[in-house]
N, C-alpha and C. Protein backbone atom coordinates (compact mmCIF):
# COMPACT_ATOMS: atom_id res chain seq x y z
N UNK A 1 0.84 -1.17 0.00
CA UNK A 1 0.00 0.00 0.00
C UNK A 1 0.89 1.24 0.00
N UNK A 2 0.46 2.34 -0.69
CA UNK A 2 1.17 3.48 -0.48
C UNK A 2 0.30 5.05 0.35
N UNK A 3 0.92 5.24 0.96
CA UNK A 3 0.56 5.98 1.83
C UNK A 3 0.97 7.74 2.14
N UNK A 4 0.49 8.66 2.09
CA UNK A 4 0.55 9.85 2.31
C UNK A 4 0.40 10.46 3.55
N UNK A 5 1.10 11.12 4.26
CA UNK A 5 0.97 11.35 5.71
C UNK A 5 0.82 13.01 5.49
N UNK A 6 -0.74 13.26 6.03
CA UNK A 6 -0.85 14.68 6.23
C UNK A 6 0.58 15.65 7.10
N UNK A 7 0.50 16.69 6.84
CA UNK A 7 1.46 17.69 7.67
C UNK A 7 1.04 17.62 9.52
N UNK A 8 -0.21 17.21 9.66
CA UNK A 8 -0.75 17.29 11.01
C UNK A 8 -0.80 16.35 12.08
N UNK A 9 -0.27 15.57 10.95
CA UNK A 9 0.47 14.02 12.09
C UNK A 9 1.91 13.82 11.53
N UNK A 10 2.38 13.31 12.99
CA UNK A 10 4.45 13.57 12.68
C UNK A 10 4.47 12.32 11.58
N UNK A 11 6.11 12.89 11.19
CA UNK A 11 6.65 12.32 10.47
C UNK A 11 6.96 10.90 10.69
N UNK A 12 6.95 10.35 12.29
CA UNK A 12 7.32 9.44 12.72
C UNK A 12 6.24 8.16 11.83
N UNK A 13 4.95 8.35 11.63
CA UNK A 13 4.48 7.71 10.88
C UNK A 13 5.32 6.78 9.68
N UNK A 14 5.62 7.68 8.90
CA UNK A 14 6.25 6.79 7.88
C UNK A 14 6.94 6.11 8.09
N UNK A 15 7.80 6.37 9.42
CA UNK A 15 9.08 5.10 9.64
C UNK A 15 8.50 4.16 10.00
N UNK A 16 7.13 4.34 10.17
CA UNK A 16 6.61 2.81 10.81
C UNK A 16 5.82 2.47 9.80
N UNK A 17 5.39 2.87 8.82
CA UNK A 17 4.78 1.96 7.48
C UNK A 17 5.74 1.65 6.70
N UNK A 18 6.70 2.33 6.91
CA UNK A 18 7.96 1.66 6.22
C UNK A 18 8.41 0.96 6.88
N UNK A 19 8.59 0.61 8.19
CA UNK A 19 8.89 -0.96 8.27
C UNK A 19 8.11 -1.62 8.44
N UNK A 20 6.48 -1.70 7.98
CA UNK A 20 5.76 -2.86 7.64
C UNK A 20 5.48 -3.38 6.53
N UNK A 21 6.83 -2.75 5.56
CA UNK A 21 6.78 -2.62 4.50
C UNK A 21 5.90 -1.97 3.41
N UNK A 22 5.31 -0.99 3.67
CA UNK A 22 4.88 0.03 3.01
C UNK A 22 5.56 1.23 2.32
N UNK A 23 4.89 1.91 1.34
CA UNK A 23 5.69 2.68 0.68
C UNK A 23 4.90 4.39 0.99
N UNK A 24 5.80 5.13 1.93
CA UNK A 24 5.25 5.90 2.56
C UNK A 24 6.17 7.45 2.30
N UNK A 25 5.09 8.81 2.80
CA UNK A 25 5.80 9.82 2.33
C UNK A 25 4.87 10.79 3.22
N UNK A 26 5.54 12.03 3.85
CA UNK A 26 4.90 12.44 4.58
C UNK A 26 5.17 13.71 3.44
N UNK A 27 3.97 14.61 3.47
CA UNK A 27 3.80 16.08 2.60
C UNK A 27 4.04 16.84 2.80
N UNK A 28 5.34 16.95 4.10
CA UNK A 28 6.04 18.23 4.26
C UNK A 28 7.80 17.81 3.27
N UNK A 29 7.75 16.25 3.40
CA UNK A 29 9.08 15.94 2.73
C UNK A 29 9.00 15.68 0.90
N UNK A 30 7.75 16.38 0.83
CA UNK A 30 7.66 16.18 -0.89
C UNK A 30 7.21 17.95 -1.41
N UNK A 31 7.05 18.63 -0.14
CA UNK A 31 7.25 20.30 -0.60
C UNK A 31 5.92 20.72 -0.27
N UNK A 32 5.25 19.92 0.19
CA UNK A 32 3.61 19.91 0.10
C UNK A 32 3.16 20.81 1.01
N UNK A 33 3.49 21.11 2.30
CA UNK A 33 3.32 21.93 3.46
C UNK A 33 2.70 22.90 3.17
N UNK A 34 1.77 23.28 3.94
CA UNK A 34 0.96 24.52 3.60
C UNK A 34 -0.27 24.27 2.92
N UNK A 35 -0.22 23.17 1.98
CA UNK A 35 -1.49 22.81 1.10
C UNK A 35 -2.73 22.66 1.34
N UNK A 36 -3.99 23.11 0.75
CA UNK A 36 -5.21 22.72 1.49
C UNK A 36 -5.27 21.06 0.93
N UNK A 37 -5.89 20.01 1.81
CA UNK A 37 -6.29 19.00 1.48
C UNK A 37 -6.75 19.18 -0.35
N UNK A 38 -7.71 20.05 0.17
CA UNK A 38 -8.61 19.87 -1.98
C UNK A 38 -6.99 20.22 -3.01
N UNK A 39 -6.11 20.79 -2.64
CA UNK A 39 -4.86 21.13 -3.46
C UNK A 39 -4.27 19.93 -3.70
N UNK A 40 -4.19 18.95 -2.54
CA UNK A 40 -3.23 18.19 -2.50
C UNK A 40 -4.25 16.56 -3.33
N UNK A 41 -5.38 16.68 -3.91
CA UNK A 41 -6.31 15.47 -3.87
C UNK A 41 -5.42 15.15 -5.47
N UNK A 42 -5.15 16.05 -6.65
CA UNK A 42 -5.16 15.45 -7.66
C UNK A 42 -3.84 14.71 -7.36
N UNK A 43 -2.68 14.80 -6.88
CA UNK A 43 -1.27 14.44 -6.38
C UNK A 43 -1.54 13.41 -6.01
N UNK A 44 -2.66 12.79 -5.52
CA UNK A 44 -3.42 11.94 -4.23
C UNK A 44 -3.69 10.59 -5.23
N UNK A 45 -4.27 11.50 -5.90
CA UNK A 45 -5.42 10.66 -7.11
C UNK A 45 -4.49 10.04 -8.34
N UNK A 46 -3.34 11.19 -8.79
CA UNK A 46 -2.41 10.59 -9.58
C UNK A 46 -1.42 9.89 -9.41
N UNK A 47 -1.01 9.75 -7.80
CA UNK A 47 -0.29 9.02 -7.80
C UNK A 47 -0.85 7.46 -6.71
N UNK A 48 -2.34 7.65 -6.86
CA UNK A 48 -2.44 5.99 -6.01
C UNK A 48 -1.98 6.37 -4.63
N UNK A 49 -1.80 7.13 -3.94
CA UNK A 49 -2.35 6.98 -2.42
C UNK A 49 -3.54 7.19 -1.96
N UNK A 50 -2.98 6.27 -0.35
CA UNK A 50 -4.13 6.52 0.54
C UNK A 50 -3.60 7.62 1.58
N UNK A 51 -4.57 8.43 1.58
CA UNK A 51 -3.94 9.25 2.56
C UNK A 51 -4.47 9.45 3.70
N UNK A 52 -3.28 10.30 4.73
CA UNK A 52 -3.51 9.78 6.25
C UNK A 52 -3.67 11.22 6.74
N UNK A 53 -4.34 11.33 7.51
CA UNK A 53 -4.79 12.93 8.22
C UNK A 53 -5.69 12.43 9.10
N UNK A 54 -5.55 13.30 10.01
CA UNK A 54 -6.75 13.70 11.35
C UNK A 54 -7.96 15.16 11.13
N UNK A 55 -7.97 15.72 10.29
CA UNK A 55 -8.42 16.76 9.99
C UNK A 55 -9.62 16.31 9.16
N UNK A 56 -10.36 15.05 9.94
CA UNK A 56 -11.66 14.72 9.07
C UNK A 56 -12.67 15.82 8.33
N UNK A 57 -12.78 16.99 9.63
CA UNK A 57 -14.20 17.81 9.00
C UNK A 57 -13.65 18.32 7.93
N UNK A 58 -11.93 18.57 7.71
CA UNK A 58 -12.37 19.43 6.15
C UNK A 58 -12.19 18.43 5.42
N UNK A 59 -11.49 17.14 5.45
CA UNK A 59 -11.33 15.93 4.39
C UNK A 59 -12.93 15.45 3.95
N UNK A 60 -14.14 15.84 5.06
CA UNK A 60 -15.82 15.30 5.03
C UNK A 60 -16.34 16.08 3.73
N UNK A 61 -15.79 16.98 3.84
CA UNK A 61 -16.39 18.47 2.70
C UNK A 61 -16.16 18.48 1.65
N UNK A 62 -14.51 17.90 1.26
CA UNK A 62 -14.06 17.62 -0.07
C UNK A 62 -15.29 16.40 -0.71
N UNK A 63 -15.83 15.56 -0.09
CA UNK A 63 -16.22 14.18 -0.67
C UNK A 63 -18.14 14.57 -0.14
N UNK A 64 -18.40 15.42 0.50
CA UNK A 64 -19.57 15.77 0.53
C UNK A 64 -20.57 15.84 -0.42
């Protein structure tokens, strides 16, 4: 699985889907920082992740 780690949960994430063998990337280490979720969906969409955030109510709105 590949995985996207919002800016709002640490980085420490990825070291641990990467060693469950996952292929992981957090969006402050790909330049992404600052982005609204809806900015960051086509990146999301084109490249086949699932992405990881705590910031449900605005992630609810995009898919509303």
């Amino acid at each position: 699985m590949k995985f996207l780690v919002d800016e709002c949960l640490h980085t420490s994430l990825v070291t641990v889907a990467q060693h469950h063998g996952h292929d992981c990337f957090h969006v402050n280490w790909l330049g992404l920082s600052g982005e609204t979720d809806w900015d960051l969906m086509p990146r999301i969409v084109a490249e086949d992740f699932t992405f990881v955030t705590n910031n449900a109510r605005d992630f609810r709105k995009l898919h509303a």
